[in-house]
Structures are given as C-alpha cells and as structure tokens.
N, C-alpha and C. Protein backbone atom coordinates (compact mmCIF):
# COMPACT_ATOMS: atom_id res chain seq x y z
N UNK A 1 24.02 -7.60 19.69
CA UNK A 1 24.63 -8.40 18.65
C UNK A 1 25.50 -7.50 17.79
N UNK A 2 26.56 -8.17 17.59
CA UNK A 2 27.39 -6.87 17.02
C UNK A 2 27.37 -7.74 15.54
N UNK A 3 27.52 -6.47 14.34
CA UNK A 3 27.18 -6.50 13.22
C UNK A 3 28.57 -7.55 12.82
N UNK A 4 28.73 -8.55 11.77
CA UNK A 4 29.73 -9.03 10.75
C UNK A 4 30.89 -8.42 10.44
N UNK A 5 32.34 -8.08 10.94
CA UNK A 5 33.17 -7.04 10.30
C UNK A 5 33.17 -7.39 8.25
N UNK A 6 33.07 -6.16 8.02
CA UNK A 6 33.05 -6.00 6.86
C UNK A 6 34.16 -6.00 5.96
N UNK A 7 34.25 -7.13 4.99
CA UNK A 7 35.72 -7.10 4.34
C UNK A 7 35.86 -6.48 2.86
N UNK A 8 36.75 -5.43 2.80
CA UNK A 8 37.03 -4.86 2.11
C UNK A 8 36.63 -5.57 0.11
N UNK A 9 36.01 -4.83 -0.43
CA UNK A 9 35.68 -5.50 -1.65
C UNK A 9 37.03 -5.80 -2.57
N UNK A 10 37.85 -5.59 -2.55
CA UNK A 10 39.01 -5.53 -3.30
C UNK A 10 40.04 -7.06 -2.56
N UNK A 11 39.97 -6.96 -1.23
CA UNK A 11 40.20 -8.66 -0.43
C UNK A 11 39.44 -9.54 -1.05
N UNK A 12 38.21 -9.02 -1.12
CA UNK A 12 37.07 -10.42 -1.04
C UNK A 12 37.15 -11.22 -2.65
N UNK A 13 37.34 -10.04 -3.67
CA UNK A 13 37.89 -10.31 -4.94
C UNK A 13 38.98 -11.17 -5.23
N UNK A 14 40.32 -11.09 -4.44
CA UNK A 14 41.58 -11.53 -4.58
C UNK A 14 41.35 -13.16 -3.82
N UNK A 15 40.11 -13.08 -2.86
CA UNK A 15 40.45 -14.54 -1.89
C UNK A 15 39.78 -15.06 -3.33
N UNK A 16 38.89 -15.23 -4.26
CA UNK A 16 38.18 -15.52 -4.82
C UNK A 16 38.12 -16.32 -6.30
N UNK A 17 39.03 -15.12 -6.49
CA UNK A 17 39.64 -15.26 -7.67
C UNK A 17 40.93 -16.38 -8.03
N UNK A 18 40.75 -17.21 -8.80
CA UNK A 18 41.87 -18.74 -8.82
C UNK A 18 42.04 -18.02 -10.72
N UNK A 19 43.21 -19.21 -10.89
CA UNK A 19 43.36 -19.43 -12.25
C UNK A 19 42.59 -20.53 -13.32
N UNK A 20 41.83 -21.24 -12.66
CA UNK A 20 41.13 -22.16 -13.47
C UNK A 20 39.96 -21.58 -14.03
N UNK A 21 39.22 -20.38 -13.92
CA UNK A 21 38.27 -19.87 -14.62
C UNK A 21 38.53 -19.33 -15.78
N UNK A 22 39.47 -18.33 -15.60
CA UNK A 22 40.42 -17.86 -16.95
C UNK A 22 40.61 -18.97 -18.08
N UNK A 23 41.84 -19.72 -17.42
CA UNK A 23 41.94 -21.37 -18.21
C UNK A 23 40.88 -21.66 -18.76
N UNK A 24 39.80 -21.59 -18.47
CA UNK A 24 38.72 -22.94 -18.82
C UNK A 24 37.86 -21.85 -19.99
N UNK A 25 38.21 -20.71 -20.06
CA UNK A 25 38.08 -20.09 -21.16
C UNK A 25 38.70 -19.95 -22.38
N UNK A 26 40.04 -19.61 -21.79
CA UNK A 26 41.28 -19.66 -23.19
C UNK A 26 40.64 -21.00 -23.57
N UNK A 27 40.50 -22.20 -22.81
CA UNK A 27 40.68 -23.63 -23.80
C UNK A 27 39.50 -23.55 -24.50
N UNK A 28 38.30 -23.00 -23.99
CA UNK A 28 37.10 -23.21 -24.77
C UNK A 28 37.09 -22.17 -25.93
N UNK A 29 37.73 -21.14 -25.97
CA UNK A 29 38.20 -20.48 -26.95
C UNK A 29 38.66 -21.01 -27.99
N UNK A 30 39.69 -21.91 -27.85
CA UNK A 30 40.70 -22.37 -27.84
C UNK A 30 40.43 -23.61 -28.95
N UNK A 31 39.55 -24.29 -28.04
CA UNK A 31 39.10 -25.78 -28.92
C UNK A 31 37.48 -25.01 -29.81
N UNK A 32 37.04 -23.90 -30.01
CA UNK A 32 36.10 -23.30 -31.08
C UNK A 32 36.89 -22.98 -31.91
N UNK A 33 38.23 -22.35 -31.99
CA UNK A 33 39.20 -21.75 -33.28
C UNK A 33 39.58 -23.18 -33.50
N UNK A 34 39.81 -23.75 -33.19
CA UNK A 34 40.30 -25.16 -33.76
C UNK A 34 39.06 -26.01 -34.81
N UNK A 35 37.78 -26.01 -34.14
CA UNK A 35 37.05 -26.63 -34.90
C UNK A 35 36.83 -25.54 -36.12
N UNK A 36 36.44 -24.60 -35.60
CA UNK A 36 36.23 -23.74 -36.57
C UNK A 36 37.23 -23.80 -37.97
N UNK A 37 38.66 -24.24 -38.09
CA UNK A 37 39.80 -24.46 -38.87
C UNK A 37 39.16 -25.50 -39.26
N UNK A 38 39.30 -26.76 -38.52
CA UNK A 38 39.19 -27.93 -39.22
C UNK A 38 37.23 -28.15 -39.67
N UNK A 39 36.69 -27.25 -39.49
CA UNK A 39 36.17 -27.38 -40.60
C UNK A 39 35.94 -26.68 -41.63
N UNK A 40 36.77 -25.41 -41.97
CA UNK A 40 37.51 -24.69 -43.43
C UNK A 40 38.13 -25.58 -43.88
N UNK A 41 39.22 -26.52 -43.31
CA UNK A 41 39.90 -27.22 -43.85
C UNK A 41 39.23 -28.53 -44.62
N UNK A 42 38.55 -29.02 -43.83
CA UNK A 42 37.76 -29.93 -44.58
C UNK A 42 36.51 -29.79 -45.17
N UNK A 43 35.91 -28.54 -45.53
CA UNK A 43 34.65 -27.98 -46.25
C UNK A 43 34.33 -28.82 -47.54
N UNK A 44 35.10 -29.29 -48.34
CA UNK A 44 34.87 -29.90 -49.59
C UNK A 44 34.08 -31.30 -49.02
N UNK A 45 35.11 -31.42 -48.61
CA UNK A 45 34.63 -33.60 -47.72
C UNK A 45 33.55 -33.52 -47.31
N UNK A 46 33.40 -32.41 -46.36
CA UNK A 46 32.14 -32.45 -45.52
C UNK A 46 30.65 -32.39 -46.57
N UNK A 47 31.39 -31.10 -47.04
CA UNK A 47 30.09 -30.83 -47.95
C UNK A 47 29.21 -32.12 -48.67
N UNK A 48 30.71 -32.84 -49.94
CA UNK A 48 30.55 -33.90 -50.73
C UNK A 48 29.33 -34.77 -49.72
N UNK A 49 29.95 -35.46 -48.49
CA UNK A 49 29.50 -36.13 -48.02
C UNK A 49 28.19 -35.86 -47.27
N UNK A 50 28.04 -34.68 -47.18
CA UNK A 50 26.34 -34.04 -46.30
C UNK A 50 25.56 -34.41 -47.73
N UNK A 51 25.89 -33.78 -48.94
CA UNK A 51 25.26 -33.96 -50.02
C UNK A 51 24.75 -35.22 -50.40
N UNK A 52 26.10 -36.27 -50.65
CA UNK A 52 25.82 -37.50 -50.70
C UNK A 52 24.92 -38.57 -50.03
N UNK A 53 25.04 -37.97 -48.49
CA UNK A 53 24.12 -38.62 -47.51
C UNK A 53 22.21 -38.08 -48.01
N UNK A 54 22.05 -36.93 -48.00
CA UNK A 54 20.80 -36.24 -48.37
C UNK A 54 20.23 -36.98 -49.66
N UNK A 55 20.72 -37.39 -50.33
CA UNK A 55 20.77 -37.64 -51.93
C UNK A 55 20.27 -39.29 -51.48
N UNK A 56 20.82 -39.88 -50.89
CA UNK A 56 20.68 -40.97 -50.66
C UNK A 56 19.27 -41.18 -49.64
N UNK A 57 19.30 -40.63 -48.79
CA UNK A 57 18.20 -40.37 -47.60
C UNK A 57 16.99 -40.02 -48.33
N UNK A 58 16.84 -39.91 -49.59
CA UNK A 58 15.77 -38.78 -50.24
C UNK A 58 15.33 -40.20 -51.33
N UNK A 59 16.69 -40.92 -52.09
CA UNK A 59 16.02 -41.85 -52.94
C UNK A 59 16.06 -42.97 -52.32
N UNK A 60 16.00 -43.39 -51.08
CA UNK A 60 15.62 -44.50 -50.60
C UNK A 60 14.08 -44.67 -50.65
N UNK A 61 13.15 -43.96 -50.34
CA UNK A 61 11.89 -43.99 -50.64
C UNK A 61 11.53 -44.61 -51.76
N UNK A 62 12.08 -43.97 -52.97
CA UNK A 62 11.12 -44.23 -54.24
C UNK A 62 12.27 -45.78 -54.75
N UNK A 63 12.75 -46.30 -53.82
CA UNK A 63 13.60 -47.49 -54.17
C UNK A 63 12.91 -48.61 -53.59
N UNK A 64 12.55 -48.12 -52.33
CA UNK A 64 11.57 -49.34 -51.69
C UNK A 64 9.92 -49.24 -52.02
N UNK A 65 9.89 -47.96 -52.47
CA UNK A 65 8.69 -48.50 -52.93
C UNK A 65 8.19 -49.17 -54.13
N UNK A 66 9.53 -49.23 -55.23
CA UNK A 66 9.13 -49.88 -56.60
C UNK A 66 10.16 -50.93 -56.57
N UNK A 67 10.91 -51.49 -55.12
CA UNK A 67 11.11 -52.90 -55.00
C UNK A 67 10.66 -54.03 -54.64
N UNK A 68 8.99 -53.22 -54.47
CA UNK A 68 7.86 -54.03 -54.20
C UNK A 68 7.73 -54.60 -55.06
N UNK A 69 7.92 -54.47 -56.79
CA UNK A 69 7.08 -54.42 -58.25
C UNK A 69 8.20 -55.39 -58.78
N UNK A 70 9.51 -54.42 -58.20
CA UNK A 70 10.61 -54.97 -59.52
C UNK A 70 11.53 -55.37 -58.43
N UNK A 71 13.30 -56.26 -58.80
CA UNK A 71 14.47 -56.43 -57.94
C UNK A 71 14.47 -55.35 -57.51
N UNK A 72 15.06 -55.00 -56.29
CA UNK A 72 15.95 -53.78 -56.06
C UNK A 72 17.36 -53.14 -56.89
N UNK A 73 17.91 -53.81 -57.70
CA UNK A 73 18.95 -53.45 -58.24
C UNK A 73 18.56 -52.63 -59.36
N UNK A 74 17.59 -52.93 -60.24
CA UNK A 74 16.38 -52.41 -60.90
C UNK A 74 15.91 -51.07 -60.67
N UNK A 75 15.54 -51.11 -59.46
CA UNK A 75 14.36 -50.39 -59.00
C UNK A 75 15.51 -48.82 -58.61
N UNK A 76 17.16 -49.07 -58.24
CA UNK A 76 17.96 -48.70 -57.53
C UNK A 76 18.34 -47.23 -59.08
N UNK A 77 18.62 -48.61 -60.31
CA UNK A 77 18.97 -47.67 -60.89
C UNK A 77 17.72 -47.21 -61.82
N UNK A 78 16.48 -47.57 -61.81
CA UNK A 78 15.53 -46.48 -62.37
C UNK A 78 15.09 -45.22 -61.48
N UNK A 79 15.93 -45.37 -60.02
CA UNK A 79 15.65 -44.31 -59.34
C UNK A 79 16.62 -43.54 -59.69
N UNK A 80 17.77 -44.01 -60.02
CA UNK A 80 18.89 -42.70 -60.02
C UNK A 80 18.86 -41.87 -61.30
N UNK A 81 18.31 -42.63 -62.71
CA UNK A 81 18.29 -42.11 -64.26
C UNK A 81 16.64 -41.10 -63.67
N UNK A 82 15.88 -41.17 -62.85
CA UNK A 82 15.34 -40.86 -62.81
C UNK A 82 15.30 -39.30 -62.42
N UNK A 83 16.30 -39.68 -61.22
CA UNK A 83 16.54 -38.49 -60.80
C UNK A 83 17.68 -37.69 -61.22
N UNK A 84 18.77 -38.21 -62.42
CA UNK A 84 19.64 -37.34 -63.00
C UNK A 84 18.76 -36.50 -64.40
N UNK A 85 17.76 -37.16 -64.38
CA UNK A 85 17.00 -36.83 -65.65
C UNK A 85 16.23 -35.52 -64.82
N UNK A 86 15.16 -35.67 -63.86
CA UNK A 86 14.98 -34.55 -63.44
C UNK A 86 15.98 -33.29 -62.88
N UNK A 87 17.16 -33.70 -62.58
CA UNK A 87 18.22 -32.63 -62.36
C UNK A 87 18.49 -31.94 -64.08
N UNK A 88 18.72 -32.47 -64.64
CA UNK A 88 18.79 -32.56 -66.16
C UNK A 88 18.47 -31.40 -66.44
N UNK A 89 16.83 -31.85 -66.43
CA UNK A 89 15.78 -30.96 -67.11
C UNK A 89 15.87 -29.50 -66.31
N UNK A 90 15.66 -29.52 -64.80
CA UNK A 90 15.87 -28.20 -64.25
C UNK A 90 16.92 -27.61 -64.59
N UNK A 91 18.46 -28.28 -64.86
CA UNK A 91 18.98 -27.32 -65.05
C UNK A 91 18.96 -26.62 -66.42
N UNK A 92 18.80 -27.74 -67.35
CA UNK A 92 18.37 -26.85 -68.73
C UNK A 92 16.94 -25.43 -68.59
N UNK A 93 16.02 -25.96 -67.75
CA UNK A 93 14.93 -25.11 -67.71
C UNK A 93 15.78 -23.56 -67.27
N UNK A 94 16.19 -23.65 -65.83
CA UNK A 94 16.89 -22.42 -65.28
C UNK A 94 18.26 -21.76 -66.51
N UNK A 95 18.72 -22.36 -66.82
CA UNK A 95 19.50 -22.58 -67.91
C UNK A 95 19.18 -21.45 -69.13
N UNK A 96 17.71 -21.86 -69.59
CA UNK A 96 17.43 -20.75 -70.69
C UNK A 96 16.79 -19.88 -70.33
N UNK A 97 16.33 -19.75 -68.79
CA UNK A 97 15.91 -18.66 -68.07
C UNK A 97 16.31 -17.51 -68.10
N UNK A 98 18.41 -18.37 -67.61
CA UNK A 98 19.43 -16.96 -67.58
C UNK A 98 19.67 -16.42 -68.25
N UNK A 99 19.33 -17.45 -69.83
CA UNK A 99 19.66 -16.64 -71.07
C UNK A 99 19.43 -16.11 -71.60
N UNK A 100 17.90 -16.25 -71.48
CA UNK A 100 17.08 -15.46 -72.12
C UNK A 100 17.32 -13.66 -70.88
N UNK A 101 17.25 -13.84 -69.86
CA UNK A 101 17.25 -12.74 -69.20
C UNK A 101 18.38 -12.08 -69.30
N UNK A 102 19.56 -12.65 -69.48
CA UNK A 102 21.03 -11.80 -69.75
C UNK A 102 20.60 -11.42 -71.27
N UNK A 103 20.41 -11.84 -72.01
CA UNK A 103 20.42 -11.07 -73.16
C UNK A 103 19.27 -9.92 -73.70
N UNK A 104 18.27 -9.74 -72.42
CA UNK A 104 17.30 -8.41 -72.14
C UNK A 104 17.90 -7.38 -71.34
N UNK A 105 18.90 -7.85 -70.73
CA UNK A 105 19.90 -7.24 -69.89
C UNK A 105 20.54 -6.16 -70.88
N UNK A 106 21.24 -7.19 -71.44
CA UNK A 106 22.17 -6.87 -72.39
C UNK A 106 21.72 -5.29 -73.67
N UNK A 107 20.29 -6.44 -73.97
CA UNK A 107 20.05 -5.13 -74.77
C UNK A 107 19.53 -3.72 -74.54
N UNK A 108 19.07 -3.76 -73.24
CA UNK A 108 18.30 -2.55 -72.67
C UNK A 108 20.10 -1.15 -72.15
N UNK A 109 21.16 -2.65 -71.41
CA UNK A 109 22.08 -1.71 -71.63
C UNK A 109 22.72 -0.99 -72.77
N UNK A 110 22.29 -1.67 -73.67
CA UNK A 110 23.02 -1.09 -75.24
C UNK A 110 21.99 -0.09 -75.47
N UNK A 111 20.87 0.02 -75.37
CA UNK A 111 19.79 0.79 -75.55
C UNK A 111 20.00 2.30 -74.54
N UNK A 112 20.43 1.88 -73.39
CA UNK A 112 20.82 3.08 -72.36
C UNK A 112 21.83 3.80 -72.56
N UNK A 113 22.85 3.43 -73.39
CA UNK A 113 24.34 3.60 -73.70
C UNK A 113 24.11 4.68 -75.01
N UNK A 114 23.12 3.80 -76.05
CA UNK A 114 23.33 5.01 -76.76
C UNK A 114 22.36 5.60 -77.23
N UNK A 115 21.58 6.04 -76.11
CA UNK A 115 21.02 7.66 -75.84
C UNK A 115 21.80 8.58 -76.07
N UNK A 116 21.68 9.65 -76.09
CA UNK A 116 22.58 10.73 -76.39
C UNK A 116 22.70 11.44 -75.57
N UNK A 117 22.33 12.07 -74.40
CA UNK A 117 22.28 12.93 -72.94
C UNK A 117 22.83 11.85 -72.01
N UNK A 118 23.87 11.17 -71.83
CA UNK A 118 24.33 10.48 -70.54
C UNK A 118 23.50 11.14 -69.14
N UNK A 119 23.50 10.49 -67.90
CA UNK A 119 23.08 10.80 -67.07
C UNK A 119 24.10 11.54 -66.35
N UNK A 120 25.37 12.00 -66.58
CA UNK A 120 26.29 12.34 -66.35
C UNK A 120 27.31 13.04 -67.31
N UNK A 121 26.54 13.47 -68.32
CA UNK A 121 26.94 13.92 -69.78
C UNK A 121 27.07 15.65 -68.99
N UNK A 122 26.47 16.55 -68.46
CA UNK A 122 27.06 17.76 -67.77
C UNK A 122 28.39 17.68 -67.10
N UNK A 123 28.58 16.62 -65.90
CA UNK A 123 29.37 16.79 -65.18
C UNK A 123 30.58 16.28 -65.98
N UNK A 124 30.57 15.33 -66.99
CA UNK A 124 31.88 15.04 -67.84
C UNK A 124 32.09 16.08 -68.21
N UNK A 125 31.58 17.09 -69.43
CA UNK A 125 31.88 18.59 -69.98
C UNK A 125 32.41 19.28 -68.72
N UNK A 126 32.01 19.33 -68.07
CA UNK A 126 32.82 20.52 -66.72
C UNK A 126 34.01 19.95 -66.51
N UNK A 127 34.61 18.58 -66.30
CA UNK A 127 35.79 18.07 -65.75
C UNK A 127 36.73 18.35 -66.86
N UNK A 128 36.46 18.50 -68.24
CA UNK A 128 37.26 18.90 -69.17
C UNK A 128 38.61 18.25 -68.93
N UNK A 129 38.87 16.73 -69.18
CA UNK A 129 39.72 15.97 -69.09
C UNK A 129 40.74 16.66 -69.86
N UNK A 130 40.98 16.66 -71.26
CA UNK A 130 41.41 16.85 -71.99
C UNK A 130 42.85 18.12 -71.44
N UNK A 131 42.38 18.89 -71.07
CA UNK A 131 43.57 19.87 -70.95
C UNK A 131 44.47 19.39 -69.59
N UNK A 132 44.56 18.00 -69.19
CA UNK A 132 45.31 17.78 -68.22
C UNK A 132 46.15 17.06 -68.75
C-alpha cells in the first residue's frame, strides 16, 4: 500500500483559505464599534429610561398592595410622596454626613499646614528658589 502523497503545507493553506472568514470578522467588528457608538450616543435616554423602568418595577408592589384598602389612584400617589420622602431624607442624611466630614477634613488640614517643620521644609531650604 503506498502511503498518501503529501501536500505541501503552504498549498494546503492557500486551497483553504477564502475571503468570507476575514469578512465575517471586519463586519462583526464592525457592527460592535457601531453599537458600542450608539450607545455613547444615546447614554442619557437609555439611562433615564433603565432608571425609570426600575423605579416603576420596584413601586408597583407597594401600589397593589394598598389598592386592596384604598382606589389605586390613591394608593399610586401615596406610593410616590412616599418614596420621594424617603429619597428626601437619605439624601439629607448622607448630606450632613459629607459635611460634617469635609469640615474634619478641612480642619486637620489647617492643623497640618501650620506646624512649623513641613515634611519637606529641608528639601525647600536646599532648592534655594530665590537666587534664580
């Protein structure tokens, strides 16, 4: 039995090789930079509307469950005062959090400042600005 003639690896490459594999990359390339744009471009919309949807998905609960008691129209907007009131409050809470912490900030830097030995009070004296 005589062995298979053996075809050169550099033939077997060229019979093999078409242009539609390449292609079918550039385009998939191609159509990812595209989405990828259009959705920089539309980031605000999207956002608004992911938000809006979540917001809604979240107070449907406490709408059907106290449209058992009361109308729904009722029930719709004691859910929403409800929940601008708890946004409210957190943000006032976080609110005097920052303030209170920026202004410990604040004073510990004024406190560091005027020490009298800088942490860098040698190497200023050596650079001897002045005579330049």
């Amino acid at each position: 039995m005589r062995p298979p003639p053996l075809l050169q690896p550099s033939s077997q490459l060229w019979q093999t090789l078409n242009n539609s594999i390449p292609l079918r990359y550039i385009l998939l390339f191609a159509c990812g930079w595209i989405t990828v744009l259009l959705i920089n471009y539309f980031y605000g919309t999207i956002a608004l509307f992911t938000a809006a949807g979540i917001f809604a998905a979240l107070s449907n609960y406490p709408v059907v469950w106290l449209s058992r008691y009361i109308p729904r129209g009722l029930a719709i907007a004691l859910t929403f005062i409800a929940a601008i009131a708890l946004l409210l409050g957190l943000v006032i809470v976080i609110g005097l959090q920052v303030l209170s912490q920026g202004q410990g900030l604040l004073t510990h830097i004024g406190d560091a400042l005027n020490q009298q030995p800088l942490p860098f009070q040698d190497l200023l004296n050596q650079l001897d600005i002045s005579t330049a």
